[in-house]
Protein backbone atom coordinates (compact mmCIF):
# COMPACT_ATOMS: atom_id res chain seq x y z
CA UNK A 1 0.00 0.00 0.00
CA UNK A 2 1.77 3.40 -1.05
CA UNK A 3 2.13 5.89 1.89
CA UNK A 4 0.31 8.74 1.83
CA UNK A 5 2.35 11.65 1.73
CA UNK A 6 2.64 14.52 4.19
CA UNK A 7 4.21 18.34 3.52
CA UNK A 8 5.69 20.61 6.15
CA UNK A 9 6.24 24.02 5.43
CA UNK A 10 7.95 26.19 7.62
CA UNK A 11 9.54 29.98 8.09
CA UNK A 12 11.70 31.42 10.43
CA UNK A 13 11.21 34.02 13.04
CA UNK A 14 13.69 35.82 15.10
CA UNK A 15 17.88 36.34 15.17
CA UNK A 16 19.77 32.77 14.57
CA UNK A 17 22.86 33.86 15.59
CA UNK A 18 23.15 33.75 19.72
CA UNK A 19 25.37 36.68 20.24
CA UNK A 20 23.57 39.22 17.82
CA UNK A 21 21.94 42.03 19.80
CA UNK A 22 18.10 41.90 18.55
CA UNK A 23 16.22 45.29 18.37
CA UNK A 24 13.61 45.96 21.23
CA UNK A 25 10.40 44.12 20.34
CA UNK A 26 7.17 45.70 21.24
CA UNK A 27 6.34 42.27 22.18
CA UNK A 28 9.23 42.09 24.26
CA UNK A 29 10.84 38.68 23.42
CA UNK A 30 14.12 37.45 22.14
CA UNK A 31 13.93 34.49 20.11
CA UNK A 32 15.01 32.52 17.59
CA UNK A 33 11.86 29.64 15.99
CA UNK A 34 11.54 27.49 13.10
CA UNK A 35 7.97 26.48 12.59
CA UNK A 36 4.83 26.34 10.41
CA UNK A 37 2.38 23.58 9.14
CA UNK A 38 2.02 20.25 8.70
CA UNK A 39 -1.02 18.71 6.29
CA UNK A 40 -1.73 16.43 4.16
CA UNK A 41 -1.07 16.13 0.51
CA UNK A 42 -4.84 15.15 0.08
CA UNK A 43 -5.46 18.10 1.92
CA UNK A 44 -3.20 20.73 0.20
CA UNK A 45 -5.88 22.07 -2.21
CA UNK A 46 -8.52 22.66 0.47
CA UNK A 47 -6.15 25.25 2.20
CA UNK A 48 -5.22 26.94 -0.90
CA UNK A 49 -8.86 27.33 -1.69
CA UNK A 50 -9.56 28.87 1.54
CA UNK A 51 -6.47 31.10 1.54
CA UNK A 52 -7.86 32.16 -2.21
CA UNK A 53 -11.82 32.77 -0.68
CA UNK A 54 -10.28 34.52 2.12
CA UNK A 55 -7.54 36.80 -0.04
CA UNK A 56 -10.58 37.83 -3.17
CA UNK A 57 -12.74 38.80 -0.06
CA UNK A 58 -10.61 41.33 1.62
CA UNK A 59 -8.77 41.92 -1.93
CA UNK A 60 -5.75 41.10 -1.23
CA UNK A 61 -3.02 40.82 -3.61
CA UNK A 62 0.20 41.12 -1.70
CA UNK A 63 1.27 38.50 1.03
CA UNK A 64 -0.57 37.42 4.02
CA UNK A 65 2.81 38.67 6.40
CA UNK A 66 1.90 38.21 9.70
CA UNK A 67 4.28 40.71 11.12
CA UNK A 68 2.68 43.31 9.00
CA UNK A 69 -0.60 42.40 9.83
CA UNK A 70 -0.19 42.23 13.41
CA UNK A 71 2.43 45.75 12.95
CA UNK A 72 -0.96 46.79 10.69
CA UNK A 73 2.31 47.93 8.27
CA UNK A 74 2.44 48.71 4.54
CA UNK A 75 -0.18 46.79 2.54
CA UNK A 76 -2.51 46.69 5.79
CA UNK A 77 -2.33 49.91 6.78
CA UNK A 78 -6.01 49.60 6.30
CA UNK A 79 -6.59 47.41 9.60
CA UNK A 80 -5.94 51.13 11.75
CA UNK A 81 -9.94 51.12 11.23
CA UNK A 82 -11.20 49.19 14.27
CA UNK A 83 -14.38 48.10 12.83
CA UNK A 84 -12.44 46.75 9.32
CA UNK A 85 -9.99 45.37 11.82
CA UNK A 86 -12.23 43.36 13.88
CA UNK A 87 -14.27 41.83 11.15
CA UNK A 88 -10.68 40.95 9.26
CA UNK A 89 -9.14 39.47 12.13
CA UNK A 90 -12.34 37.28 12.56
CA UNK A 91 -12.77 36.40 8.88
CA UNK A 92 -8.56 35.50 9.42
CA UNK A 93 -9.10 33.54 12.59
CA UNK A 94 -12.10 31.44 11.18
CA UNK A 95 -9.98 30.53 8.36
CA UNK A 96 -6.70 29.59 10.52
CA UNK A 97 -8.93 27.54 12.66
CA UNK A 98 -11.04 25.61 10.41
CA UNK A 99 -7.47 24.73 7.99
CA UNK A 100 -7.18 20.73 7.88
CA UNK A 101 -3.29 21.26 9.35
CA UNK A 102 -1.62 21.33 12.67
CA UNK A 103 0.98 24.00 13.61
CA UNK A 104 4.58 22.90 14.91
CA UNK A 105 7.60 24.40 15.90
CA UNK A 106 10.61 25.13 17.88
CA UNK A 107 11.02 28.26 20.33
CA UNK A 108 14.49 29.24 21.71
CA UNK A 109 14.45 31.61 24.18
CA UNK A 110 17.99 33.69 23.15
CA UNK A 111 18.72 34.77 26.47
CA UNK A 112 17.97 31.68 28.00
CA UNK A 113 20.19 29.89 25.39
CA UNK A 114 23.21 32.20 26.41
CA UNK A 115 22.66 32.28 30.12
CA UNK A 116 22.90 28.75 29.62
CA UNK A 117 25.26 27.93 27.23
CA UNK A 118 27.92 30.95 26.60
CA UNK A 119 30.08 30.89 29.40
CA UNK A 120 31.13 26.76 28.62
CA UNK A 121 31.23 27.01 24.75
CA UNK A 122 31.45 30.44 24.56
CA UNK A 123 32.16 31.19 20.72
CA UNK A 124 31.50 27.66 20.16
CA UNK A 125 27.67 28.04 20.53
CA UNK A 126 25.57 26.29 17.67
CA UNK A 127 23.92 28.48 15.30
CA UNK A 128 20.71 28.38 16.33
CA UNK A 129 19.04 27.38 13.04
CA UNK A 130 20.57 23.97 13.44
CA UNK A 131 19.18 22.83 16.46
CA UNK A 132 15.83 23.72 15.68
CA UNK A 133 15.57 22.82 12.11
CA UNK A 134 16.92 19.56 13.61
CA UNK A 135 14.11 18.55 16.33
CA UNK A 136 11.26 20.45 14.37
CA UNK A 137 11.91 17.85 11.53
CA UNK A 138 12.33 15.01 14.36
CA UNK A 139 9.56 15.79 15.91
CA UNK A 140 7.18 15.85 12.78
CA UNK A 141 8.78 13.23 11.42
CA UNK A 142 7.81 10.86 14.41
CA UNK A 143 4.46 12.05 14.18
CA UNK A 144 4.23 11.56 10.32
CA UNK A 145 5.72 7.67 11.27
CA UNK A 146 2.67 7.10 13.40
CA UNK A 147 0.56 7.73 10.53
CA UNK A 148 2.54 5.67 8.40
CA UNK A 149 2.87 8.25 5.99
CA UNK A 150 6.07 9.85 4.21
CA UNK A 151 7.49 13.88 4.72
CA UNK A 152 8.20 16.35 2.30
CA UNK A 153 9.62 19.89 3.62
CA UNK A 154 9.10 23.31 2.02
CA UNK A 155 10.91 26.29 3.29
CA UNK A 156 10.47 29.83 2.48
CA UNK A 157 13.79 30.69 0.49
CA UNK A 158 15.89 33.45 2.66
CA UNK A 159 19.32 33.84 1.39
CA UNK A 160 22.08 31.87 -0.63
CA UNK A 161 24.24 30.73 2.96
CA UNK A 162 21.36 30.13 5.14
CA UNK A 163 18.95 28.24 1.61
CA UNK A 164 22.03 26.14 1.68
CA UNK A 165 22.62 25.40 5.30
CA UNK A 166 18.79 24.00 5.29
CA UNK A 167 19.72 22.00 2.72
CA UNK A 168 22.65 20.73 4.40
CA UNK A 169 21.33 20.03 7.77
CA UNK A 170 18.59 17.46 6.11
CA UNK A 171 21.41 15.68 4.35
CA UNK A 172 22.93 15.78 8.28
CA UNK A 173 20.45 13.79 9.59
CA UNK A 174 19.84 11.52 6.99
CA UNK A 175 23.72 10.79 7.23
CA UNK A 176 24.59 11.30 10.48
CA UNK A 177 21.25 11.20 12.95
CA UNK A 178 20.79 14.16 15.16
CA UNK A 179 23.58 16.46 16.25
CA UNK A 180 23.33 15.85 20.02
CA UNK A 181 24.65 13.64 22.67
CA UNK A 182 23.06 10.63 22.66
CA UNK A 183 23.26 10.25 26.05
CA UNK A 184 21.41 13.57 27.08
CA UNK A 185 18.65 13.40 24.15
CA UNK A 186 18.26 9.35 25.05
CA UNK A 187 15.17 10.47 26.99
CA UNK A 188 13.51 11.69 23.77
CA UNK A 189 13.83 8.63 22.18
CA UNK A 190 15.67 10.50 19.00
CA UNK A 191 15.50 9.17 15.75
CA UNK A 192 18.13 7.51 13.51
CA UNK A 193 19.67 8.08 10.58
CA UNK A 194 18.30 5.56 8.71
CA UNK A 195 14.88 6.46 10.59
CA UNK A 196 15.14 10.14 8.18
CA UNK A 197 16.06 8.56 5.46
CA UNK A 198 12.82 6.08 5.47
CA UNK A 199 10.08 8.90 7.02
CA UNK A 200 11.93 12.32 5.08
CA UNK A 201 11.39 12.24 1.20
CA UNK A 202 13.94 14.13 -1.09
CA UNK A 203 15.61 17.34 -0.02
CA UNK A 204 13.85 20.79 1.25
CA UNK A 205 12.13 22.78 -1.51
CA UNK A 206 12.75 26.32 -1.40
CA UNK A 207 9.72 28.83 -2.53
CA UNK A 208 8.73 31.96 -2.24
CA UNK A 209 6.53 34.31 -0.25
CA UNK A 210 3.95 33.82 -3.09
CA UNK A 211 3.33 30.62 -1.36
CA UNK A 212 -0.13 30.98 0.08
CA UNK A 213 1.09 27.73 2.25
CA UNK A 214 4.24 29.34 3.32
CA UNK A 215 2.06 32.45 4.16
CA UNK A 216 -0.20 30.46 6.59
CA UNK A 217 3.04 29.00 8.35
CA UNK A 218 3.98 32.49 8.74
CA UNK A 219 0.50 33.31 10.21
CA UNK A 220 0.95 29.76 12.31
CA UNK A 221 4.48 30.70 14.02
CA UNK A 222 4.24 33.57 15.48
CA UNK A 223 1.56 32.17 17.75
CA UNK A 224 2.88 29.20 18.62
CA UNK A 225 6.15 31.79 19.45
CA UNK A 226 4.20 34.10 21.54
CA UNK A 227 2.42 31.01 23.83
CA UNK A 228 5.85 30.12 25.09
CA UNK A 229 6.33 33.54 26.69
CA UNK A 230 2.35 34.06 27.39
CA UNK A 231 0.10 30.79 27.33
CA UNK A 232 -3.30 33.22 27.74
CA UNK A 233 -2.12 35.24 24.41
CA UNK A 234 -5.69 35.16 22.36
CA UNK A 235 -4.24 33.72 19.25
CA UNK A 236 -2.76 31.00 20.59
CA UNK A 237 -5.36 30.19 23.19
CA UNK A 238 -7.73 29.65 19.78
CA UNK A 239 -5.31 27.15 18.20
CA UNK A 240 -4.99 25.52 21.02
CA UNK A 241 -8.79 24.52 21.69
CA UNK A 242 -9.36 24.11 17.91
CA UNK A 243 -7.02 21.52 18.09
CA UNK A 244 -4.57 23.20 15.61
CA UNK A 245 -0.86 22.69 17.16
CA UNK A 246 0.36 19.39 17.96
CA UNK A 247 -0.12 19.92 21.95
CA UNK A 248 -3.12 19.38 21.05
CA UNK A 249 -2.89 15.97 20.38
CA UNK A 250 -0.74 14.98 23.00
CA UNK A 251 -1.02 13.72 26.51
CA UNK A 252 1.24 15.87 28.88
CA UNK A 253 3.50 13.23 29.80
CA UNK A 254 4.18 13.18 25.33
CA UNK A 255 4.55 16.73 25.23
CA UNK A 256 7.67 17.32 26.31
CA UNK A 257 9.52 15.00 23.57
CA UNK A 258 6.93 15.34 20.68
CA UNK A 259 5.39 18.61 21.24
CA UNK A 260 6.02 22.21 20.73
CA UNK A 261 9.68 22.31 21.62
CA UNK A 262 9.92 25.77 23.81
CA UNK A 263 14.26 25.59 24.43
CA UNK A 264 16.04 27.85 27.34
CA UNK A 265 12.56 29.27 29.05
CA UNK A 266 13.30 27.50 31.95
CA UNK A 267 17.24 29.15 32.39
């Protein structure tokens, strides 16, 4: 019986690099997060149809960017009217609610990560990207295995070094297994190399902000960002009890190894 096939598509959010001052955020975190959607290919067509109803609506014609939606910057200058706002934001939330995917990601705290990690590796410290690219594709690909379906990743494209280093890390863990100790991750039960090689189809696909799919992981993210500094933040709160991010099909005691992975909060 051929596996059905699942896509991941994820952006970034935040400064990658742990020693590179970030400018203050209204918001007032410091992070670094790789993160998006998960769906199936079955269901690929249904979001794009709903991402089309929702864009001809509001005529839209430029990206759905979620920090310029929330920042109510540039093309949506015209949410400053409260009343347009509100019945956007619902029309937006309906949409992100009722989309046949579930939201994943990893969340690294950036002061967390250096209060923990900078005085014993000092310039040594991992480039963030790796780490997280690392268990965000772990951790979907052991939920993808438990639907015995196969993984293909799409990535919004971001510049020739860091297009490449995605690239890279894939063929990492498909090589190699996961860049940690063994010994500390053993806990989480990691995956092997041969493990990617089975689950993860192919190499990362680049594309564009054009993607409407890209543009919902975008919309996804920042959420699932936000709930590891405030869990009552309204956004997430919503995903959450539509069953939209992976938490929310988890016990507690699976969480911690297969859920949202929220890095340095603790520190």
């Amino acid at each position: 019986m051929e596996k059905e096939e699942y896509y991941l598509y994820f952006d970034d959010s935040g400064i990658r690099f742990p020693d590179k001052q970030q400018p203050t955020r209204i918001d007032g975190i410091d992070h670094f997060a790789l993160g998006g959607i998960l769906l199936r290919k079955s269901d690929r067509d249904e979001a794009i149809k709903g991402y089309k109803k929702l864009c001809e609506k509001w005529k839209i014609t430029y990206p759905l960017r979620s920090s310029d939606v929330r920042g109510k910057r540039e093309n949506y200058s015209w949410l400053t009217d409260k009343v347009t706002h509100d019945e956007f934001f619902k029309d937006l939330n309906e949409y992100l609610c009722e989309i046949p995917v579930i939201g994943f990601a990893v969340v690294v705290n950036r002061s967390g990560y250096n209060k923990r990690y900078e005085e014993k590796y000092k310039e040594k410290r991992w480039w963030m990207c790796k780490t997280a690219f690392s268990i965000l594709v772990e951790r979907v690909s052991k939920y993808v295995a438990t639907k015995n379906g196969q993984l293909r990743i799409r990535f919004e494209e971001c510049g020739k070094k860091e297009d490449r280093a995605i690239l890279q890390y894939l063929k990492d863990l498909k090589s190699v297994g996961m860049p940690f100790d063994t010994s500390n991750s053993s806990k989480y039960g990691s995956l092997r190399a041969e493990d990617f090689r089975k689950i993860v189809k192919g190499a990362p696909e680049r594309q564009t902000k054009k993607s409407p799919l890209l543009q919902i992981a975008d919309l996804y993210l920042y959420p699932m960002v936000k709930g590891g500094y405030h869990k009552e933040y309204e956004p997430y709160k919503k995903l959450i009890s539509k069953k939209k991010l992976i938490d929310s099909h988890l016990t507690p005691e699976e969480i911690p190894s297969l859920g949202i992975k929220y890095s340095c909060f603790e520190v």
